[in-house]
C-alpha atoms as a PDB file:
ATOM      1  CA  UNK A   1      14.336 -15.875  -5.378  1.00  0.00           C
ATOM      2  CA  UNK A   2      16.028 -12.558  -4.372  1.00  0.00           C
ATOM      3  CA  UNK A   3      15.793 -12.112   0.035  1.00  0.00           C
ATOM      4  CA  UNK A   4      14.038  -8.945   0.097  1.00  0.00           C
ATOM      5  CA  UNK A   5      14.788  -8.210   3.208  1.00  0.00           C
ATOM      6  CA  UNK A   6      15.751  -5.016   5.283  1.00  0.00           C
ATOM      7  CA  UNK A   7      18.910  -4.993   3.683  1.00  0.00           C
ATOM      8  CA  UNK A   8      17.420  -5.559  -0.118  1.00  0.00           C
ATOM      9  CA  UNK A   9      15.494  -2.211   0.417  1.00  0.00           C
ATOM     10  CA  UNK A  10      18.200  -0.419   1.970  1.00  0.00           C
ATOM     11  CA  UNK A  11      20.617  -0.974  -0.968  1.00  0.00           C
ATOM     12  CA  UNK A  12      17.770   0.293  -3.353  1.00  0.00           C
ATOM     13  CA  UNK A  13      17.575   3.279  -1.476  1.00  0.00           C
ATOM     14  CA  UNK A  14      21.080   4.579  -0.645  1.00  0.00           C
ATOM     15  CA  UNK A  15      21.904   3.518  -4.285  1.00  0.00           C
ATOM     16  CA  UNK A  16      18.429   5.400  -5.922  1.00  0.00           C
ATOM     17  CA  UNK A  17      17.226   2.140  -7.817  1.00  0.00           C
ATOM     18  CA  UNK A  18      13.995   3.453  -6.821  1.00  0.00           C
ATOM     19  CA  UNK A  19      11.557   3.441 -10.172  1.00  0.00           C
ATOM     20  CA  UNK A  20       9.094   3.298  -7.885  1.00  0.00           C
ATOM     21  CA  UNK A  21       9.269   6.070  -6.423  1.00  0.00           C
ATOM     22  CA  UNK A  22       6.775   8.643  -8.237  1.00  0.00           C
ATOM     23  CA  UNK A  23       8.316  11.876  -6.372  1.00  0.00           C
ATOM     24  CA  UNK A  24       4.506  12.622  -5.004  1.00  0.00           C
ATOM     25  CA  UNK A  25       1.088  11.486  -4.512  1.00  0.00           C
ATOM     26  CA  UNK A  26      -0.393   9.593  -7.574  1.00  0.00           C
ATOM     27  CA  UNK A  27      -3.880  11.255  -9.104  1.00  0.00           C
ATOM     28  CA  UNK A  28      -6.003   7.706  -8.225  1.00  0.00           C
ATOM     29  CA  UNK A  29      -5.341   7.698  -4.217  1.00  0.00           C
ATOM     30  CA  UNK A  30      -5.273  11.868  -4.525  1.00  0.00           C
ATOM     31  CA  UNK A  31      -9.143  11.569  -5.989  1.00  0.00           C
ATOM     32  CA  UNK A  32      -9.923   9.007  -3.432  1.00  0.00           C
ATOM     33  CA  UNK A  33      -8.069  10.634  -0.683  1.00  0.00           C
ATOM     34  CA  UNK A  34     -10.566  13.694  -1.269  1.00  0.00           C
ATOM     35  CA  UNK A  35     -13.343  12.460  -0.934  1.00  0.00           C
ATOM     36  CA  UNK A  36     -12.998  11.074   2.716  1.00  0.00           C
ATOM     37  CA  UNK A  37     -14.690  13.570   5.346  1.00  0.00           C
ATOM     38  CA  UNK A  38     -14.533  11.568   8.210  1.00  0.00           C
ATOM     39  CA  UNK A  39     -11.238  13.240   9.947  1.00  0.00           C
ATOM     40  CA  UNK A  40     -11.377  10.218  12.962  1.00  0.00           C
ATOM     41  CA  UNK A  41     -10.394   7.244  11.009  1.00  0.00           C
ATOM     42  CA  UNK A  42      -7.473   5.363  11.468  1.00  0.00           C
ATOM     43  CA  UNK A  43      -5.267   4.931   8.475  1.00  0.00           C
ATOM     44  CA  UNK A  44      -2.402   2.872   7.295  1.00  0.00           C
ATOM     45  CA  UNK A  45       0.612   2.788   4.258  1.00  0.00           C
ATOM     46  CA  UNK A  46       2.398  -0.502   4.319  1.00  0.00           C
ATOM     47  CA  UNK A  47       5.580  -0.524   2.334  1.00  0.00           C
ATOM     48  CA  UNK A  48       4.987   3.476   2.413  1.00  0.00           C
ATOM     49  CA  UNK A  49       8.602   4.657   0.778  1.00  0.00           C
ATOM     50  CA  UNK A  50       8.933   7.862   1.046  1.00  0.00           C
ATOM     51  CA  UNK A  51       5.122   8.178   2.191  1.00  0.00           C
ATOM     52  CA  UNK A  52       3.908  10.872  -0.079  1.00  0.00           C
ATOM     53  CA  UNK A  53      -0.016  10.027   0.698  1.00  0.00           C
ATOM     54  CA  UNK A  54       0.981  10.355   4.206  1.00  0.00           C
ATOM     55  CA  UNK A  55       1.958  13.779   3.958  1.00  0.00           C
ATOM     56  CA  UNK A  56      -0.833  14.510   1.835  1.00  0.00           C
ATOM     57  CA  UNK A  57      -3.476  13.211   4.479  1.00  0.00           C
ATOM     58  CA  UNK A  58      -1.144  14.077   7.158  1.00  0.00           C
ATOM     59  CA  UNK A  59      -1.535  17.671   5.834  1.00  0.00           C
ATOM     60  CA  UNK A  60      -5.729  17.304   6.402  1.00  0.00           C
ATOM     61  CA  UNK A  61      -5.901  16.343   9.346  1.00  0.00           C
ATOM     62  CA  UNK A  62      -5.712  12.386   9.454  1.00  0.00           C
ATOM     63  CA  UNK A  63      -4.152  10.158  11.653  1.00  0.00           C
ATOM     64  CA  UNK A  64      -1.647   7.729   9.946  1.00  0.00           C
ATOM     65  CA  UNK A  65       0.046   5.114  10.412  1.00  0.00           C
ATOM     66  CA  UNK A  66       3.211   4.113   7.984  1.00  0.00           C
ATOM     67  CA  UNK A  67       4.975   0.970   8.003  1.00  0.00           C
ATOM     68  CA  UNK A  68       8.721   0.359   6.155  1.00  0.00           C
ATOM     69  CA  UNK A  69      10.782  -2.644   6.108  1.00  0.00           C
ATOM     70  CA  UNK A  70      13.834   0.275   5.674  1.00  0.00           C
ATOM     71  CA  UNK A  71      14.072   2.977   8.168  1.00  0.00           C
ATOM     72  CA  UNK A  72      15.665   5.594   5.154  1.00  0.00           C
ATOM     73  CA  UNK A  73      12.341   6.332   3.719  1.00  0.00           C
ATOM     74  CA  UNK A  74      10.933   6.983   6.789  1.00  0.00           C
ATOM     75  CA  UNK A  75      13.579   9.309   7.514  1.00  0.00           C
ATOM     76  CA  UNK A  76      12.836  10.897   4.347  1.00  0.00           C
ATOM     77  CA  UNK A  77       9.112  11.269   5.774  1.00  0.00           C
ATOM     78  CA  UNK A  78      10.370  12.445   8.756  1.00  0.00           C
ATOM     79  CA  UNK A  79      12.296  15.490   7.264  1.00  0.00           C
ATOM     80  CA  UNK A  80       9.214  16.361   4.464  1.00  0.00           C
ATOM     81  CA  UNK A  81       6.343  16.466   7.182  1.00  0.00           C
ATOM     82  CA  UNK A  82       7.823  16.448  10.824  1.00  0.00           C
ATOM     83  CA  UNK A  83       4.458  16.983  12.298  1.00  0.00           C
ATOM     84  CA  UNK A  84       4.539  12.932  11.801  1.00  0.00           C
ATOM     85  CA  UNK A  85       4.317  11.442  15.611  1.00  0.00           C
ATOM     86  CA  UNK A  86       7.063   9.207  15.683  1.00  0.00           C
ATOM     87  CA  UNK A  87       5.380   6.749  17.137  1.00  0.00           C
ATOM     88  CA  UNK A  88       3.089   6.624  13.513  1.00  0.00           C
ATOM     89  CA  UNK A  89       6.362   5.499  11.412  1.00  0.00           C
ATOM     90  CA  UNK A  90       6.892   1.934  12.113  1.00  0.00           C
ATOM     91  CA  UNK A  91       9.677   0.128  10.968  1.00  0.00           C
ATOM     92  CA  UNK A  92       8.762  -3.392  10.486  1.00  0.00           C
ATOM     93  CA  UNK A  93       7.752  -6.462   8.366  1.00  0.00           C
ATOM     94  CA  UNK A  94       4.333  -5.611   7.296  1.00  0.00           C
ATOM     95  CA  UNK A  95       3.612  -9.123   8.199  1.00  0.00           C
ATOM     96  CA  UNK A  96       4.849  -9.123  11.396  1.00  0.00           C
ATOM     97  CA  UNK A  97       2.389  -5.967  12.455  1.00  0.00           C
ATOM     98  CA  UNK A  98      -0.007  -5.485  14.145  1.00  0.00           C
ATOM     99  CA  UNK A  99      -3.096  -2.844  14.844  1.00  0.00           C
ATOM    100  CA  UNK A 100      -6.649  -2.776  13.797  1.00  0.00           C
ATOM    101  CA  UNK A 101      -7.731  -0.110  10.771  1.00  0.00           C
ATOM    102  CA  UNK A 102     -10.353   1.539   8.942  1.00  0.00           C
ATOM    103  CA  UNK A 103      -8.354   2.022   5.871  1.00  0.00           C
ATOM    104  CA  UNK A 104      -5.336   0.425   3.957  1.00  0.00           C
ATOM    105  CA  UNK A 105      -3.584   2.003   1.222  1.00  0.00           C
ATOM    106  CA  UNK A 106      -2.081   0.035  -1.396  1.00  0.00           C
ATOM    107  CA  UNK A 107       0.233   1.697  -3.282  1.00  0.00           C
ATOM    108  CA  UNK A 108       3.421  -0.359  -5.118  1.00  0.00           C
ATOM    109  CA  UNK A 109       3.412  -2.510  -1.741  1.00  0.00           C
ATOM    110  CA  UNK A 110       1.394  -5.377  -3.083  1.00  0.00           C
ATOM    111  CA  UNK A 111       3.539  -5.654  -6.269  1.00  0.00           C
ATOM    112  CA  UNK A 112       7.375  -5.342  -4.365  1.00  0.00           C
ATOM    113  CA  UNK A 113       6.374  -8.362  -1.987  1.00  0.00           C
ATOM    114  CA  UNK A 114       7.575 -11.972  -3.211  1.00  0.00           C
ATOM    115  CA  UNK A 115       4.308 -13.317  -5.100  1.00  0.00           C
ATOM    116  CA  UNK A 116       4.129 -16.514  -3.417  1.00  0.00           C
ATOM    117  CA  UNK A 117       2.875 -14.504  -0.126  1.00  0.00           C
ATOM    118  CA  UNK A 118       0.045 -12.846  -2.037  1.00  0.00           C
ATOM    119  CA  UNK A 119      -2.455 -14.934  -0.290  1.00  0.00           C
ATOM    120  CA  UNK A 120      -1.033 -14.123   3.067  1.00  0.00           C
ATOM    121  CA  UNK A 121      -0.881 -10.978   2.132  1.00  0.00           C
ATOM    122  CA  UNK A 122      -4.781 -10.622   1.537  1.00  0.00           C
ATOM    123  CA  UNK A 123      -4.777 -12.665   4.938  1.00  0.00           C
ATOM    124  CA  UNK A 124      -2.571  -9.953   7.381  1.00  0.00           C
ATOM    125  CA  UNK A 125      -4.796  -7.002   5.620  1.00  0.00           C
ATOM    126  CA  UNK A 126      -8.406  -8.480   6.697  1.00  0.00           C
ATOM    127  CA  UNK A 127      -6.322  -9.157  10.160  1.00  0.00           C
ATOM    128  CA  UNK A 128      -5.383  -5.557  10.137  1.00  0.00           C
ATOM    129  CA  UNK A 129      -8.747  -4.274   9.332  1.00  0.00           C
ATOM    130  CA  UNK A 130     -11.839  -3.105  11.707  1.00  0.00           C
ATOM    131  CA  UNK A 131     -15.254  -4.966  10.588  1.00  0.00           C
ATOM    132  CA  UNK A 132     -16.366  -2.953   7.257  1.00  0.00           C
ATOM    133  CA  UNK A 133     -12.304  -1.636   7.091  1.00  0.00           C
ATOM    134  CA  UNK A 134     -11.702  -1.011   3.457  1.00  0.00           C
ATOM    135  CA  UNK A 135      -8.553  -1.504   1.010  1.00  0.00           C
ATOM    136  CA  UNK A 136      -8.047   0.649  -1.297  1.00  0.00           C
ATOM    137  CA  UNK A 137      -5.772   1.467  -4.120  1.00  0.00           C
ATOM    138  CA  UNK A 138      -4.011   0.216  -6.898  1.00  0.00           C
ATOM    139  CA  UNK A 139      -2.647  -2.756  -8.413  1.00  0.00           C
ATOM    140  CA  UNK A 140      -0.411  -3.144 -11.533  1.00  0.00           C
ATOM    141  CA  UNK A 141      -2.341  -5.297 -14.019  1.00  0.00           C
ATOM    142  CA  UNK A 142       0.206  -6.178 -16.482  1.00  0.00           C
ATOM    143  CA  UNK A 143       3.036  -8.920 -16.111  1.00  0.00           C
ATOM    144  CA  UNK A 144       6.389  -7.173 -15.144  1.00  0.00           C
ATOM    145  CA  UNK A 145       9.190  -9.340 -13.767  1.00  0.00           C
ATOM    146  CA  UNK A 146       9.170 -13.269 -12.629  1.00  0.00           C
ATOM    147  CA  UNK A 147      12.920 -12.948 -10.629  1.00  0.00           C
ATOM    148  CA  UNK A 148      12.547  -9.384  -8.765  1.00  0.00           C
ATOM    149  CA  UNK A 149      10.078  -6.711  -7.733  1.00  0.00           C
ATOM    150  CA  UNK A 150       7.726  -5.024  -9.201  1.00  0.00           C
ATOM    151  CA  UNK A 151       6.156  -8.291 -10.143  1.00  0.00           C
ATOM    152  CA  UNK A 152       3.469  -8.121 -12.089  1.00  0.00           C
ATOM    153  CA  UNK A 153      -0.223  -9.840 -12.685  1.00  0.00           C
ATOM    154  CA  UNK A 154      -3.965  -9.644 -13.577  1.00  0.00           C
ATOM    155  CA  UNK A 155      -7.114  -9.141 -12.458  1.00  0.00           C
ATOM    156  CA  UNK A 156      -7.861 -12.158 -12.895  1.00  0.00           C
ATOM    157  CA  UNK A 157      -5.182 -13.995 -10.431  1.00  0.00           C
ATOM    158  CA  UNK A 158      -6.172 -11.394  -7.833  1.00  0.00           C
ATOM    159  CA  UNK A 159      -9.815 -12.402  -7.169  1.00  0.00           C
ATOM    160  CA  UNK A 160      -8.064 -15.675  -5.961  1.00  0.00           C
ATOM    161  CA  UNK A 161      -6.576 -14.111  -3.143  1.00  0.00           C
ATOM    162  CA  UNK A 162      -8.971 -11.309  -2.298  1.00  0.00           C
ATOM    163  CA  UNK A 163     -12.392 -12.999  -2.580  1.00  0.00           C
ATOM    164  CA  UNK A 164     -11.933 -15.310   0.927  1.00  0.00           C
ATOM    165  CA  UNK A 165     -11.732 -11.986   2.540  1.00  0.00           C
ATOM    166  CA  UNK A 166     -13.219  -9.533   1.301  1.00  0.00           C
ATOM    167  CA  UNK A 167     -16.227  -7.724  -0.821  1.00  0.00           C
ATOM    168  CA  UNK A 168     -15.515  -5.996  -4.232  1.00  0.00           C
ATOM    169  CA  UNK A 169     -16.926  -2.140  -4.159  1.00  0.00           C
ATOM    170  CA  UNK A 170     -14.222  -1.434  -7.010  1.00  0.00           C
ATOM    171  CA  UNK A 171     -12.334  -3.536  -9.270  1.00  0.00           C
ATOM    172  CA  UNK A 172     -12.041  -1.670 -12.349  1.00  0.00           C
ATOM    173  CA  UNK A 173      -9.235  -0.342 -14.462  1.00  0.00           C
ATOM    174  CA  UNK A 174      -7.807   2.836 -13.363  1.00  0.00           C
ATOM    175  CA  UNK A 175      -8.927   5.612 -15.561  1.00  0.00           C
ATOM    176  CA  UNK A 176      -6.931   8.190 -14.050  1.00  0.00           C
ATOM    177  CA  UNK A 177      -3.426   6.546 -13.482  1.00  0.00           C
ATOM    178  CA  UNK A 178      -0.330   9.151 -13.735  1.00  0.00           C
ATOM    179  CA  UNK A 179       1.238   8.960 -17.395  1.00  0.00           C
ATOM    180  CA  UNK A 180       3.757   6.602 -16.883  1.00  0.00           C
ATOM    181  CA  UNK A 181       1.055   3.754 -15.492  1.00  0.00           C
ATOM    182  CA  UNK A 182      -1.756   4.626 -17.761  1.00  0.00           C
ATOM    183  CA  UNK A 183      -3.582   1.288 -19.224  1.00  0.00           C
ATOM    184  CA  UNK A 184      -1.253  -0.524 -16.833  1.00  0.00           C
ATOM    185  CA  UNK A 185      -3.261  -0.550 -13.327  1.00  0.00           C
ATOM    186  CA  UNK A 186      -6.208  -1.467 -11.548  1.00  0.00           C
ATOM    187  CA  UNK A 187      -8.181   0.641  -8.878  1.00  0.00           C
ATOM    188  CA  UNK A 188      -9.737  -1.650  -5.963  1.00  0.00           C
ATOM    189  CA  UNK A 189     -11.718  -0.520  -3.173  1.00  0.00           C
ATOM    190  CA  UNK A 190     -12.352  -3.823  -0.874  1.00  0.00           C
ATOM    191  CA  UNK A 191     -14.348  -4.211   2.199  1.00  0.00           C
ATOM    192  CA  UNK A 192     -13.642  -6.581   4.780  1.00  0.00           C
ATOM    193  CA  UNK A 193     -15.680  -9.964   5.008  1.00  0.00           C
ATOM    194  CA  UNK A 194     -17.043 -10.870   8.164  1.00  0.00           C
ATOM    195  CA  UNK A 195     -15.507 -14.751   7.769  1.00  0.00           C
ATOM    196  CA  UNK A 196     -18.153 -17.709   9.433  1.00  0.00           C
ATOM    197  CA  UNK A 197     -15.681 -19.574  11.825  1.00  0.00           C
END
């Protein structure tokens, strides 16, 4: 399996491999983004590239967070929206950080990670989350590729890892994907499980 490190990331970047990369916010977190009213919540975009839904909810008042393994996107960010505090884009392992959330945004993070850490992925986000914290987004539903990123699934090998920790408010196909992804991704909107110790 490929290290995808720092340095994997970097390369993609300076050498625009980065398919990705849908040049601004996609219409499911858009819709969802408008709909939230409550300007004091704390929000966070793990493997944010170039952070397009930060801008957007950067640009309406909300406090985010962003976290990159590669500081160039969040340079990028930097430029687009410098009303960013610096202190807001974090680079880091995602697994590595730490905080405490009312809402995650998933957004090609989940599927650029190396599938055997799915579990611990679902893991670090209920450890990253307030009590009722939500994660929301979208997931790609199809198989893509076994040997590099995006890699690819179902809905039904994601309840695995997301049922331990958390409650299902959505788990539908998207209906309003951008072109490109149409038929090809799920919308979830999960609430953090209080877990019995």
């Amino acid at each position: 399996m490929l290290q995808l490190d720092r340095d994997f990331w970097t390369t993609r970047y300076q050498s625009h491999q980065t398919g990705w990369d849908a040049g601004a916010i996609t219409t499911p977190l858009k819709d969802y983004f408008d709909q939230l009213t409550n300007k004091s919540i704390k929000i966070l975009i793990p493997g944010c590239g170039n952070g397009y839904e930060a801008e957007y909810l950067n640009k309406r008042g909300f406090d985010v967070d962003v976290v990159d393994i590669s500081e160039i996107p969040l340079n990028n960010l930097a430029k687009r929206c410098p009303e960013i505090q610096e202190s807001s884009l974090i680079q880091s392992d995602f697994f590595e950080l730490e905080g405490a959330y009312d809402l995650i945004v998933e957004q090609t993070f989940f599927c650029s990670i190396d599938p055997e850490r799915r579990e611990e992925y679902a893991k670090k986000m209920h450890a990253l989350l307030k009590p009722k914290g939500k994660l929301v987004g979208v997931l790609f539903s199809i198989p893509l590729y076994n040997n590099r990123p995006p890699f690819g699934g179902s809905a039904e090998e994601y309840l695995a890892y997301f049922t331990p920790y958390f409650e299902f408010k959505v788990y539908e196909d998207c209906e309003n994907s951008i072109k490109p992804r149409k038929g090809n991704e799920l919308f979830v909107n999960l609430i953090r499980k209080e877990l019995k110790h």
